[in-house]
N, C-alpha and C. Protein backbone atom coordinates (compact mmCIF):
# COMPACT_ATOMS: atom_id res chain seq x y z
N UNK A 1 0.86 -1.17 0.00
CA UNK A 1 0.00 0.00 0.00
C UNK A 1 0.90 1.23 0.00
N UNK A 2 0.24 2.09 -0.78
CA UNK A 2 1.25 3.63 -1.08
C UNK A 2 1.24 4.33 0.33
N UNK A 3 2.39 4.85 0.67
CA UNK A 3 2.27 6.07 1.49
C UNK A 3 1.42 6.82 2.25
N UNK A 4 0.68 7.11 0.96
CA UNK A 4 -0.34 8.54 0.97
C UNK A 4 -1.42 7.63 1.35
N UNK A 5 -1.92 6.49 0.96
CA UNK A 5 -3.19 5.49 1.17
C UNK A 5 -2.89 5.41 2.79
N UNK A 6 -1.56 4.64 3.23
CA UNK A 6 -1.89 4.16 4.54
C UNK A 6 -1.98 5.73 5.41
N UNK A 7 -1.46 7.07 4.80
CA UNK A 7 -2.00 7.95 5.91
C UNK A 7 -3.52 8.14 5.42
N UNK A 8 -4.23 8.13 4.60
CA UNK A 8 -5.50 8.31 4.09
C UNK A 8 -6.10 7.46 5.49
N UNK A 9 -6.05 6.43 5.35
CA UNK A 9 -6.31 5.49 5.95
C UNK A 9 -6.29 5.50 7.62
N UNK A 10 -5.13 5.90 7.80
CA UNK A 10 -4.67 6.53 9.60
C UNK A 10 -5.62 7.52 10.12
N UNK A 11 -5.76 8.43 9.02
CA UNK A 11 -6.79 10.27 9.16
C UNK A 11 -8.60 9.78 9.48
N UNK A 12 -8.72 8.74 8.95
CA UNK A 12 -10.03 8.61 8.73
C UNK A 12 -10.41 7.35 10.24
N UNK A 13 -9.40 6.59 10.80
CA UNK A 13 -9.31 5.94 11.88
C UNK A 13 -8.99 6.50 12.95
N UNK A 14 -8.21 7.41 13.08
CA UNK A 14 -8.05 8.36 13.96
C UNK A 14 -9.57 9.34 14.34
N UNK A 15 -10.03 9.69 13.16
CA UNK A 15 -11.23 10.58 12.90
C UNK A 15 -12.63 9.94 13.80
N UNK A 16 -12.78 8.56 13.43
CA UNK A 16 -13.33 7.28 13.96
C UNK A 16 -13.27 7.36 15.04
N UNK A 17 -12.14 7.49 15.55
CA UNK A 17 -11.85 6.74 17.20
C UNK A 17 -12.17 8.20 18.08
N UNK A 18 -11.76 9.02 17.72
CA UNK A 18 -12.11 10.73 18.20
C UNK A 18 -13.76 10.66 18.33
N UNK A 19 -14.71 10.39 17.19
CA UNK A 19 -15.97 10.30 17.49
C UNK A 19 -16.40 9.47 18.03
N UNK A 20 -16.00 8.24 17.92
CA UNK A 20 -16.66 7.08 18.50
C UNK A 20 -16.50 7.61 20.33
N UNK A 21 -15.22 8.14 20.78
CA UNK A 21 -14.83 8.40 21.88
C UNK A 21 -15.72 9.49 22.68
N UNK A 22 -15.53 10.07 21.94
CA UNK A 22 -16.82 11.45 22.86
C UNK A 22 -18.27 11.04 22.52
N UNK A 23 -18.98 10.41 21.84
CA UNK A 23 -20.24 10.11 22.02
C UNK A 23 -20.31 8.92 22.99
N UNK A 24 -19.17 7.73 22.90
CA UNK A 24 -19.26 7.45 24.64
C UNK A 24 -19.20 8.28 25.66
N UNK A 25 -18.27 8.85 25.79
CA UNK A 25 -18.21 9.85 26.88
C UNK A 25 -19.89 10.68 26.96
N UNK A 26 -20.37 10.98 26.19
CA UNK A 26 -21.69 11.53 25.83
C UNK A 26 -22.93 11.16 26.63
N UNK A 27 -22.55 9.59 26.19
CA UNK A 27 -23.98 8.52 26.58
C UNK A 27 -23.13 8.52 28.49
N UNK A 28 -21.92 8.44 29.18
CA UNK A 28 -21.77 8.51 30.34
C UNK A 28 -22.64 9.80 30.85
N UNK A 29 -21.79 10.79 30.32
CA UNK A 29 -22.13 12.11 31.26
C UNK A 29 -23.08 13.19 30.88
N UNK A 30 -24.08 12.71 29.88
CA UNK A 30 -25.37 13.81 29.81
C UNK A 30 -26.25 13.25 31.34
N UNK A 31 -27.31 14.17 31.39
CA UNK A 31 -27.88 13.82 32.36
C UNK A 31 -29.06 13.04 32.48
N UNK A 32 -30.00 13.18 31.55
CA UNK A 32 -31.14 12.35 31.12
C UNK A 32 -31.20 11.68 29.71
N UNK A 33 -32.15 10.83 29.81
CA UNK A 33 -32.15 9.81 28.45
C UNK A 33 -32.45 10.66 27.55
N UNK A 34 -33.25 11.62 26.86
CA UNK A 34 -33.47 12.77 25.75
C UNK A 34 -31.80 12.97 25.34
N UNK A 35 -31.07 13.31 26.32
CA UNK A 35 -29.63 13.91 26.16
C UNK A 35 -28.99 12.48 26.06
N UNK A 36 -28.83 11.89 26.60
CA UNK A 36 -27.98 11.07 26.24
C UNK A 36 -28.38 10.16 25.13
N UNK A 37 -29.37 9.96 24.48
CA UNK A 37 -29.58 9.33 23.06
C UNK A 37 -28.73 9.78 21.77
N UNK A 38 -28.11 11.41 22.15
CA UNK A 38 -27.45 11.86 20.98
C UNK A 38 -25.83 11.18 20.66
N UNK A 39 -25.40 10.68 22.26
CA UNK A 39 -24.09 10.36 21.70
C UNK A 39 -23.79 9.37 20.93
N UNK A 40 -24.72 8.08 21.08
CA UNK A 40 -24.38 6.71 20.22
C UNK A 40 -25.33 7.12 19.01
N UNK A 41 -26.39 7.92 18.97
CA UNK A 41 -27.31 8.32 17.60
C UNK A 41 -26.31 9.23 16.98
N UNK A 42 -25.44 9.94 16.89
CA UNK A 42 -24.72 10.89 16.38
C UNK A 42 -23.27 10.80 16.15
N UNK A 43 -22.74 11.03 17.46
CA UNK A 43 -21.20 11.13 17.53
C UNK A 43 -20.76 9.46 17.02
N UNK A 44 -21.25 8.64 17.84
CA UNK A 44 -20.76 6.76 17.47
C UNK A 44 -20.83 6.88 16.05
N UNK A 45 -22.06 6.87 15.46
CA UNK A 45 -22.42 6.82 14.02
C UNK A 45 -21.88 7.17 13.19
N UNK A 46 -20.92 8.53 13.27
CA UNK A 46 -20.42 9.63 12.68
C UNK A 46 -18.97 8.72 12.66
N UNK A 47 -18.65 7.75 13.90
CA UNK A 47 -17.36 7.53 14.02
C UNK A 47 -16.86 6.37 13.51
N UNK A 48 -18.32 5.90 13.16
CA UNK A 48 -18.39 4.46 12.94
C UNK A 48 -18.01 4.09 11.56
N UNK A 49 -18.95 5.43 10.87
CA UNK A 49 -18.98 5.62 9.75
C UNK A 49 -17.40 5.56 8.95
N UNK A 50 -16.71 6.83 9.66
CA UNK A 50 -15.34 7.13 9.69
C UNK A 50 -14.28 6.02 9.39
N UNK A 51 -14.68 4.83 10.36
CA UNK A 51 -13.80 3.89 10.42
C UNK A 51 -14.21 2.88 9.65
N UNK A 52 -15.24 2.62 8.74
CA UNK A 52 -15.47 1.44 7.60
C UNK A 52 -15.00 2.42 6.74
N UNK A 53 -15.05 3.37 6.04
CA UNK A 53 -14.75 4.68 5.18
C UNK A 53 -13.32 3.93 5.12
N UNK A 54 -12.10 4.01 6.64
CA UNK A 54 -10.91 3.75 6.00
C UNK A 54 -10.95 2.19 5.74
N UNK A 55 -11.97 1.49 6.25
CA UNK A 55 -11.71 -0.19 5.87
C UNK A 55 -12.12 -0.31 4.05
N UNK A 56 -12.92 0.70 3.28
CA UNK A 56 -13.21 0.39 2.33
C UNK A 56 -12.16 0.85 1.26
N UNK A 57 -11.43 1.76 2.08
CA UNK A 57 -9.89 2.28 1.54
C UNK A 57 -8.95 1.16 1.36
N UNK A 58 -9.14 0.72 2.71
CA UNK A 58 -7.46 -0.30 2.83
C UNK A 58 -8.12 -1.45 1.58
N UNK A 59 -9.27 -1.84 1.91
CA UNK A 59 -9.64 -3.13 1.10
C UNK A 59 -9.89 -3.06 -0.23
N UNK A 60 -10.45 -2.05 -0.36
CA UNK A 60 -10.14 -1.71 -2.04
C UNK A 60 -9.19 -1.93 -2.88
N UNK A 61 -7.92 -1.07 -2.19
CA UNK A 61 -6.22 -1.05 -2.46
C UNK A 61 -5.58 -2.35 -2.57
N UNK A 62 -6.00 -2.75 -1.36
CA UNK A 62 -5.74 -4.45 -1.65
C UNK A 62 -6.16 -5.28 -2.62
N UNK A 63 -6.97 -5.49 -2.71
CA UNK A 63 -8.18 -6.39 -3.48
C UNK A 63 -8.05 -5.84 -5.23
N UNK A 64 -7.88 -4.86 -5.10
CA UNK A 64 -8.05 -3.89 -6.50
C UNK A 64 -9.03 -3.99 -6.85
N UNK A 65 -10.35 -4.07 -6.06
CA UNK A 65 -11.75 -3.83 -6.78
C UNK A 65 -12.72 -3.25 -5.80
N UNK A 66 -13.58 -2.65 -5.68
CA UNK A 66 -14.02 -1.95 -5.01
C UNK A 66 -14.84 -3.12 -3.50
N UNK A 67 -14.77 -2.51 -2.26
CA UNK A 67 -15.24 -3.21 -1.34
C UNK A 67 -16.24 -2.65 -1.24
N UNK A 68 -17.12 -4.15 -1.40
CA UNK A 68 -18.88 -3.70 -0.99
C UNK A 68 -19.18 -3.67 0.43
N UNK A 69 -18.95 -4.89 0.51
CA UNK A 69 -19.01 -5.73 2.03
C UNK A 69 -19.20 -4.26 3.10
N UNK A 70 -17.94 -3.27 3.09
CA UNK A 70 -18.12 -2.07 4.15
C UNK A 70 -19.19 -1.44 3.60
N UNK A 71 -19.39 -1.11 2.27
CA UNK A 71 -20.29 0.42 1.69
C UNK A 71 -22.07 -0.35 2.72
N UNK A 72 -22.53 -1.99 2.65
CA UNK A 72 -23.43 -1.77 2.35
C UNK A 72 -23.74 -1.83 3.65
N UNK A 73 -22.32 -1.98 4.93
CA UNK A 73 -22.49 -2.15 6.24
C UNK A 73 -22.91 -0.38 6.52
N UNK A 74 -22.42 0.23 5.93
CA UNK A 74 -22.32 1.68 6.29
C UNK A 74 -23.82 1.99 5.94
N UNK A 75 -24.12 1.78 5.01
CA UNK A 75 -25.39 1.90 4.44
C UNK A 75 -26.48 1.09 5.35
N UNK A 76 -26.67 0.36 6.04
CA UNK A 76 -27.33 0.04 7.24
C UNK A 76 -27.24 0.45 8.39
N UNK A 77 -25.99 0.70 8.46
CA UNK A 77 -25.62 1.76 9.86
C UNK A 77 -26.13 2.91 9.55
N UNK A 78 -26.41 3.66 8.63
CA UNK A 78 -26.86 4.99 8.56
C UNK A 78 -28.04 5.07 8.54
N UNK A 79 -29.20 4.11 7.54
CA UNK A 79 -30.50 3.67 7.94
C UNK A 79 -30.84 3.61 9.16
N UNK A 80 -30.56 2.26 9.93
CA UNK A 80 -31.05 2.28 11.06
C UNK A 80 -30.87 2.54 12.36
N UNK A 81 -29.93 3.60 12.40
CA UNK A 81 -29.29 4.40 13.72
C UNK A 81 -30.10 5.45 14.39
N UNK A 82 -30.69 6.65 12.80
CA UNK A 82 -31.85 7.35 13.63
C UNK A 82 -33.37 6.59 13.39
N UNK A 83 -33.45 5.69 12.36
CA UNK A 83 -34.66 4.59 13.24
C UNK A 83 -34.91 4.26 14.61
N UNK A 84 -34.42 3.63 15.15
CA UNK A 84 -33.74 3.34 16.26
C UNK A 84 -33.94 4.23 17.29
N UNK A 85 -33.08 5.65 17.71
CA UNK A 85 -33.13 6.76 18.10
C UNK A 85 -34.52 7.21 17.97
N UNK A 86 -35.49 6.95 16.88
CA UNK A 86 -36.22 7.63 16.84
C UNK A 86 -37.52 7.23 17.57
N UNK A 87 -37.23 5.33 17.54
CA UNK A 87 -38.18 4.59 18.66
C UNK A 87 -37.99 4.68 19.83
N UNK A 88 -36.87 4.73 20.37
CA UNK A 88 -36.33 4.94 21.79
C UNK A 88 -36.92 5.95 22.25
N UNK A 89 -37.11 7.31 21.43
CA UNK A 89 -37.43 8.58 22.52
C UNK A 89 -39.23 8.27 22.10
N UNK A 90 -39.96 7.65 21.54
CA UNK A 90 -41.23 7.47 21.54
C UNK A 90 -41.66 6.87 22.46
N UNK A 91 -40.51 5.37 22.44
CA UNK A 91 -40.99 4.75 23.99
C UNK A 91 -40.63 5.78 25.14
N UNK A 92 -39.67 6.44 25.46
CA UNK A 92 -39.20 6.91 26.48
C UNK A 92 -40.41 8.08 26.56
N UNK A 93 -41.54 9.22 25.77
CA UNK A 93 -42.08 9.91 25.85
C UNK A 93 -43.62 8.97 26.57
N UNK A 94 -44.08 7.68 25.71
CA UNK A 94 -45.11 6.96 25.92
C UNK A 94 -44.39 6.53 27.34
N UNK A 95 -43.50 6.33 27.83
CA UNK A 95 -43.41 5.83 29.75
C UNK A 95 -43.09 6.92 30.54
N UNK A 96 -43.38 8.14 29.84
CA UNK A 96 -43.36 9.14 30.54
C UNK A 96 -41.88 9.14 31.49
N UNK A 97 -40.55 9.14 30.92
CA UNK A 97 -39.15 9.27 31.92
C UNK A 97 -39.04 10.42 32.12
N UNK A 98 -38.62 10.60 33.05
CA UNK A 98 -38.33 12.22 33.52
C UNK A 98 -37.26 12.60 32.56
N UNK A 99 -37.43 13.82 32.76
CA UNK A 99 -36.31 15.05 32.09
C UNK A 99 -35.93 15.97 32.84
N UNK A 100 -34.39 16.49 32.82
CA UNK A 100 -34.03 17.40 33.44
C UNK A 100 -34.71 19.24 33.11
N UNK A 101 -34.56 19.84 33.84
CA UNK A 101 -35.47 20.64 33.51
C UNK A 101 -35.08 21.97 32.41
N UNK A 102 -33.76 22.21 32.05
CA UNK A 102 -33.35 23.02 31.03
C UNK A 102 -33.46 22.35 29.65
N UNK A 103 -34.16 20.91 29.69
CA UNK A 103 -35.05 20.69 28.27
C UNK A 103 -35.88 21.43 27.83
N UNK A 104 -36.02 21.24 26.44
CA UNK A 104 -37.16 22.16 26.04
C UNK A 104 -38.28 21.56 25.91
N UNK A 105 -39.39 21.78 25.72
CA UNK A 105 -40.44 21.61 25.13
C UNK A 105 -41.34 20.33 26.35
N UNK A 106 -41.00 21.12 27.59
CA UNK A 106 -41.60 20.95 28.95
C UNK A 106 -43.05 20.68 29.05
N UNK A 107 -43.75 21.80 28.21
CA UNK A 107 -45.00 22.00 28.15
C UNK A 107 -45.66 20.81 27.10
N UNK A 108 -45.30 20.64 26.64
CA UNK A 108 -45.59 19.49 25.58
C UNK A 108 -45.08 18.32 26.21
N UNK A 109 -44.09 17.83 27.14
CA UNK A 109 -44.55 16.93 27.69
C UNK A 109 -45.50 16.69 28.87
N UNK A 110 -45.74 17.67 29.13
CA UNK A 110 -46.66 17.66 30.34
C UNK A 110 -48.19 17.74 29.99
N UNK A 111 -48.32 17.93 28.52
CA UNK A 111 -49.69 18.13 27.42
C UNK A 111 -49.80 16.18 27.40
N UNK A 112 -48.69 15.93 27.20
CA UNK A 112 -48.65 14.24 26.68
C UNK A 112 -48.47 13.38 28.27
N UNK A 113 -47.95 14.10 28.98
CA UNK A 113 -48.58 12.92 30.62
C UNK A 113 -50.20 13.30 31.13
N UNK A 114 -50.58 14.21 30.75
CA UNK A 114 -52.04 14.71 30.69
C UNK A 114 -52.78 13.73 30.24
N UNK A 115 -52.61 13.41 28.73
CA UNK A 115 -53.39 12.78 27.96
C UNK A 115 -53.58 11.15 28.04
């Protein structure tokens, strides 16, 4: 592998591990489930993404033909991440979990524990 590929390759794993890292840190230290859904829905995803990006690099280069195998993993990871995210805070609104109180849109949950 050329030079320039294996740093291509380093930038985009490095990039990976930086996001993957603070959206853990994310899902530790927000304070409620609303907030903490963003780090593995966002930052992980973003990092995850990052790091098949350089696997479809290295394997390409190798192989000399284009790697599917990562594109169509990425391509499901990106589908169903805010799926996912997007059921979680429905259930979490339908069981009524608390929220800290510098959330927004207070009044609207308190319209939906009403109802």
């Amino acid at each position: 592998m050329s030079e320039i590929l294996q740093v291509i390759v380093g930038v985009f794993i490095l990039i990976g591990a930086v996001f993957a890292l603070i959206g853990s840190i994310g899902l530790i230290r927000l304070p409620d489930f609303f907030t903490r859904l963003h780090g593995p829905t966002k930052a992980t995803t973003l990092g995850i993404g990052a790091m098949l990006i350089a696997s479809t690099v290295h394997f390409t280069n190798q192989s000399g033909s284009l790697s599917v195998h990562e594109l169509l993993i990425t391509l499901f990871l990106f589908i169903t991440a805010p799926i996912t995210a997007h059921m979680l805070a429905k259930t979490a609104l339908h069981n009524h979990l608390d929220v800290m109180k510098p959330t927004q849109g207070q009044e609207t949950l308190k319209r939906n524990r009403d109802s």
